[in-house]
C-alpha atoms as a PDB file:
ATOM      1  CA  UNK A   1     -10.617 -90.767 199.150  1.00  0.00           C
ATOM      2  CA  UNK A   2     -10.143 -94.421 197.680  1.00  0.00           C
ATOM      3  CA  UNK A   3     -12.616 -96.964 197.542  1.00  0.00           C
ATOM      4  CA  UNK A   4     -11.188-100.609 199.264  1.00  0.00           C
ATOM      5  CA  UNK A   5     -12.103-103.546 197.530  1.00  0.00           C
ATOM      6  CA  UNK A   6     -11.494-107.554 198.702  1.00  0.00           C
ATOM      7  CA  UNK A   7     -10.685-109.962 195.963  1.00  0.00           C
ATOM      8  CA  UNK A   8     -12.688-112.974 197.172  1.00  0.00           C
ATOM      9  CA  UNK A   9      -9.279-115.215 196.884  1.00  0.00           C
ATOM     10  CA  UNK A  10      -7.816-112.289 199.357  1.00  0.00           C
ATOM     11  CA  UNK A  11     -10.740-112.552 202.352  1.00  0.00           C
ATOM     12  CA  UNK A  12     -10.063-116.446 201.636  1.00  0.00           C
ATOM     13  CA  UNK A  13      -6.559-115.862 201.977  1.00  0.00           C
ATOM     14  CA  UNK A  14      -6.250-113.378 205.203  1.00  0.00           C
ATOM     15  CA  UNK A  15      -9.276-115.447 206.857  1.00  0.00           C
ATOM     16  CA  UNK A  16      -6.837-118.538 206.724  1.00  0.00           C
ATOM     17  CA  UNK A  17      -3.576-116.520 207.674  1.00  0.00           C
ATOM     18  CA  UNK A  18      -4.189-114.052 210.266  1.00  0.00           C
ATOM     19  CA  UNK A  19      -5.749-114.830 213.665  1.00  0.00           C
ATOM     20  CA  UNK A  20      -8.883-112.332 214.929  1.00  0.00           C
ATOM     21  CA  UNK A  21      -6.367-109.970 216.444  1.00  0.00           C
ATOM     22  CA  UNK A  22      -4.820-109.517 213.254  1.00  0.00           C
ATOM     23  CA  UNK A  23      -7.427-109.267 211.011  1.00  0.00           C
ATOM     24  CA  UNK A  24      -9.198-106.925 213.383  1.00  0.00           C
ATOM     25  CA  UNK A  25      -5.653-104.891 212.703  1.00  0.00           C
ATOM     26  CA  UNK A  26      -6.136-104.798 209.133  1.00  0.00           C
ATOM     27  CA  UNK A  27      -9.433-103.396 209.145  1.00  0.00           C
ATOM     28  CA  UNK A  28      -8.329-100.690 211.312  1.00  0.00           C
ATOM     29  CA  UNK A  29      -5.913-100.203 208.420  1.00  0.00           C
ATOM     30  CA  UNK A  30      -8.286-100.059 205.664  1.00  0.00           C
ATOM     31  CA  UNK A  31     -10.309 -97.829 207.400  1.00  0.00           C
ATOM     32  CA  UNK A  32      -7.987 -95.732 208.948  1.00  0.00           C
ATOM     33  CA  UNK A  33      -4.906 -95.636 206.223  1.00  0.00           C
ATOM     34  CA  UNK A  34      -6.001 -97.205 202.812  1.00  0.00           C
ATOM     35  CA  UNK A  35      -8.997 -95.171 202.237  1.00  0.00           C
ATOM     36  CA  UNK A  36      -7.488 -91.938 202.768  1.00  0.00           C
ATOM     37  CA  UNK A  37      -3.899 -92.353 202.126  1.00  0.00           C
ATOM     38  CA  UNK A  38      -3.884 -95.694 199.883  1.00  0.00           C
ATOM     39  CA  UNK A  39      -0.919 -94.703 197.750  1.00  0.00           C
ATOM     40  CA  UNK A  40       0.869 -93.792 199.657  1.00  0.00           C
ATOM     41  CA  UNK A  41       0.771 -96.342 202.431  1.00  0.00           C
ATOM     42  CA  UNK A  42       2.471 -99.295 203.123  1.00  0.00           C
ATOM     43  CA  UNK A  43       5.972-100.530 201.153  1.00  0.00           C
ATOM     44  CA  UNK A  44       6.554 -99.845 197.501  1.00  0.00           C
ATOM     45  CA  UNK A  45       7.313-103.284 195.518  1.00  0.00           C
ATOM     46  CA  UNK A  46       8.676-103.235 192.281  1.00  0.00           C
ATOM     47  CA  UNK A  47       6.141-100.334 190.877  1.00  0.00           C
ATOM     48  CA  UNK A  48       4.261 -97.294 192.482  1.00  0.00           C
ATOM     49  CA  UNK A  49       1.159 -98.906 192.522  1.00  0.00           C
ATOM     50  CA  UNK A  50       2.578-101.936 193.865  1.00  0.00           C
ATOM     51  CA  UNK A  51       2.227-101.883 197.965  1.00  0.00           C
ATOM     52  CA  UNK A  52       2.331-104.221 200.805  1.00  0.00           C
ATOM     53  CA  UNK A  53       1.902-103.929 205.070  1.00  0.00           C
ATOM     54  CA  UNK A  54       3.406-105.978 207.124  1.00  0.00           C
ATOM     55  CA  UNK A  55       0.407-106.628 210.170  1.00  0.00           C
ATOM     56  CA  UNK A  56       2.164-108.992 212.871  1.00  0.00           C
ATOM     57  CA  UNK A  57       4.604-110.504 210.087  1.00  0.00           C
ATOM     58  CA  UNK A  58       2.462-111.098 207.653  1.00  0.00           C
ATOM     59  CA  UNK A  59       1.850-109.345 205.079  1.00  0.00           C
ATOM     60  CA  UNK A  60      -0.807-107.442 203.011  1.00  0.00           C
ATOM     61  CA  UNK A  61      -0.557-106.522 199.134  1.00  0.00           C
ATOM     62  CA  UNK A  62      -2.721-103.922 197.095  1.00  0.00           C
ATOM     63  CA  UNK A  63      -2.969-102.357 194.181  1.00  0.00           C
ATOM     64  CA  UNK A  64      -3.845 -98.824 194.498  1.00  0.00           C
ATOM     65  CA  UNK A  65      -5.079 -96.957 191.430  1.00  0.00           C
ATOM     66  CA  UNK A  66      -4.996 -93.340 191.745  1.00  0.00           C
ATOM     67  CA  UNK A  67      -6.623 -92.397 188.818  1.00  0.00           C
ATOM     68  CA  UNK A  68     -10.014 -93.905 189.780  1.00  0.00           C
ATOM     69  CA  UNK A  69      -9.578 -94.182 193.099  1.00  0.00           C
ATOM     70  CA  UNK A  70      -9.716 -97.349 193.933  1.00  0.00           C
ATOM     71  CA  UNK A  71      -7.684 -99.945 195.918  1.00  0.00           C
ATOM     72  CA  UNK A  72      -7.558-103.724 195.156  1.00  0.00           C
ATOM     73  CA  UNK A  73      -6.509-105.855 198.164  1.00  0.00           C
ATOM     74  CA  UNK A  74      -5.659-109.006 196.093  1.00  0.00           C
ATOM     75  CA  UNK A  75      -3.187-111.079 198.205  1.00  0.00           C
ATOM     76  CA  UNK A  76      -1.781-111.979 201.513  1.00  0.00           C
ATOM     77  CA  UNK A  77       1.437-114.395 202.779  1.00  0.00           C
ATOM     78  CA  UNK A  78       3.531-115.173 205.338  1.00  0.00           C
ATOM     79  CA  UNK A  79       7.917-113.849 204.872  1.00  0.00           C
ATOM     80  CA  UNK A  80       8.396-117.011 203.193  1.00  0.00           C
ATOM     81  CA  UNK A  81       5.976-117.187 200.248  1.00  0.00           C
ATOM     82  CA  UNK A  82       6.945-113.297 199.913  1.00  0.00           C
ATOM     83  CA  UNK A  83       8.743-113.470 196.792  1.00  0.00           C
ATOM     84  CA  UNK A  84       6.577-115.942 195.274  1.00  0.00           C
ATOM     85  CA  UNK A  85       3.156-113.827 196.365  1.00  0.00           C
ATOM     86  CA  UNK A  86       4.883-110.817 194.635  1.00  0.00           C
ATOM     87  CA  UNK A  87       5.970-112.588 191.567  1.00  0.00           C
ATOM     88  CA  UNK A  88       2.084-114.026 191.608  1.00  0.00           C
ATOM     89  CA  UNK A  89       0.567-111.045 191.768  1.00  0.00           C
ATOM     90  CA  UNK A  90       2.580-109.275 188.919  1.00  0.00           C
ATOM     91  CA  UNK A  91       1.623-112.220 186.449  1.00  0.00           C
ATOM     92  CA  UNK A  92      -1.569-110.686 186.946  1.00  0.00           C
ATOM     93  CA  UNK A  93      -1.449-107.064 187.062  1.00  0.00           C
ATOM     94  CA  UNK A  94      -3.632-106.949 183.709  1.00  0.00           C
ATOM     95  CA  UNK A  95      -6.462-109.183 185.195  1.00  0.00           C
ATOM     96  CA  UNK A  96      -6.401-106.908 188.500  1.00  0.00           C
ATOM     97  CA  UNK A  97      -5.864-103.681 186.360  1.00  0.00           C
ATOM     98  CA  UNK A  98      -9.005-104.696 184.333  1.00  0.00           C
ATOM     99  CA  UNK A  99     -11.309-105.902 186.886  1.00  0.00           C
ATOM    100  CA  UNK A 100     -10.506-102.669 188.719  1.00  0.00           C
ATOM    101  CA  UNK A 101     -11.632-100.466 185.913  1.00  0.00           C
ATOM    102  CA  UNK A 102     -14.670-102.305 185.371  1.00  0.00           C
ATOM    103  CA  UNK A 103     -15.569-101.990 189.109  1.00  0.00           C
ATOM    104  CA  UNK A 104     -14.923 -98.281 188.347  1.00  0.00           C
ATOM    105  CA  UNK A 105     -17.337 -98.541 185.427  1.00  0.00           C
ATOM    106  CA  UNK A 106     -20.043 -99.964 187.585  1.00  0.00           C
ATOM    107  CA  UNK A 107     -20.086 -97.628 190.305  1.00  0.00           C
ATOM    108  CA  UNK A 108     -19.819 -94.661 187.582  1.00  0.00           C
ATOM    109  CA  UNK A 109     -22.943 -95.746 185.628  1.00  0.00           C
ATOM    110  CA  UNK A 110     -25.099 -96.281 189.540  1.00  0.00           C
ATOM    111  CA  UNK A 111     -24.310 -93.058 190.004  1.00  0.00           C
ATOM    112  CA  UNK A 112     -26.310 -91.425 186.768  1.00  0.00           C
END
């Protein structure tokens, strides 16, 4: 089971992009797919880890680290800023990477 987490530039990003219908869509996919299945949902860009969904043509890219579990929603376009999104978002794969291992850390240490 992953945990789902919403960069705050992502819930600024789908909140502008995808109408109620849509975004009532992609919950149903968090809760339904991502959680349970995260890596293994969605399309495969460029790395394993790497994923998007299309909901209603637009689209919907994560990070999904198995080893702790948890997936990163960090960005969301239209077809046209695809390429650009994807070349965006793998400038910062070390800024997601870390900031996903210290959410990690934080939820480890409220558990003890």
């Amino acid at each position: 089971m992953y945990r789902v987490f919403l960069l705050p530039e992502f819930k600024k990003r789908v909140k502008k992009l995808l109408t109620r219908k849509e975004l009532e869509k992609l919950e149903e996919f968090i809760e339904n797919d991502l959680k349970s299945k995260g890596d293994k949902v969605g399309d495969q860009l460029t790395y394993p880890f790497l994923r998007e969904k299309k909901i209603s043509g637009k689209r919907v890219y994560w990070l999904a680290y198995k080893k702790i579990a948890i997936i990163l929603l960090v960005e969301a376009s239209n077809k046209k800023a695809q390429q650009r999104t994807i070349d965006e978002i793998k400038l910062y794969l070390p800024e997601y990477k870390e900031f996903a291992y210290q959410l990690y850390e934080k939820l480890k240490n409220n558990k003890d």
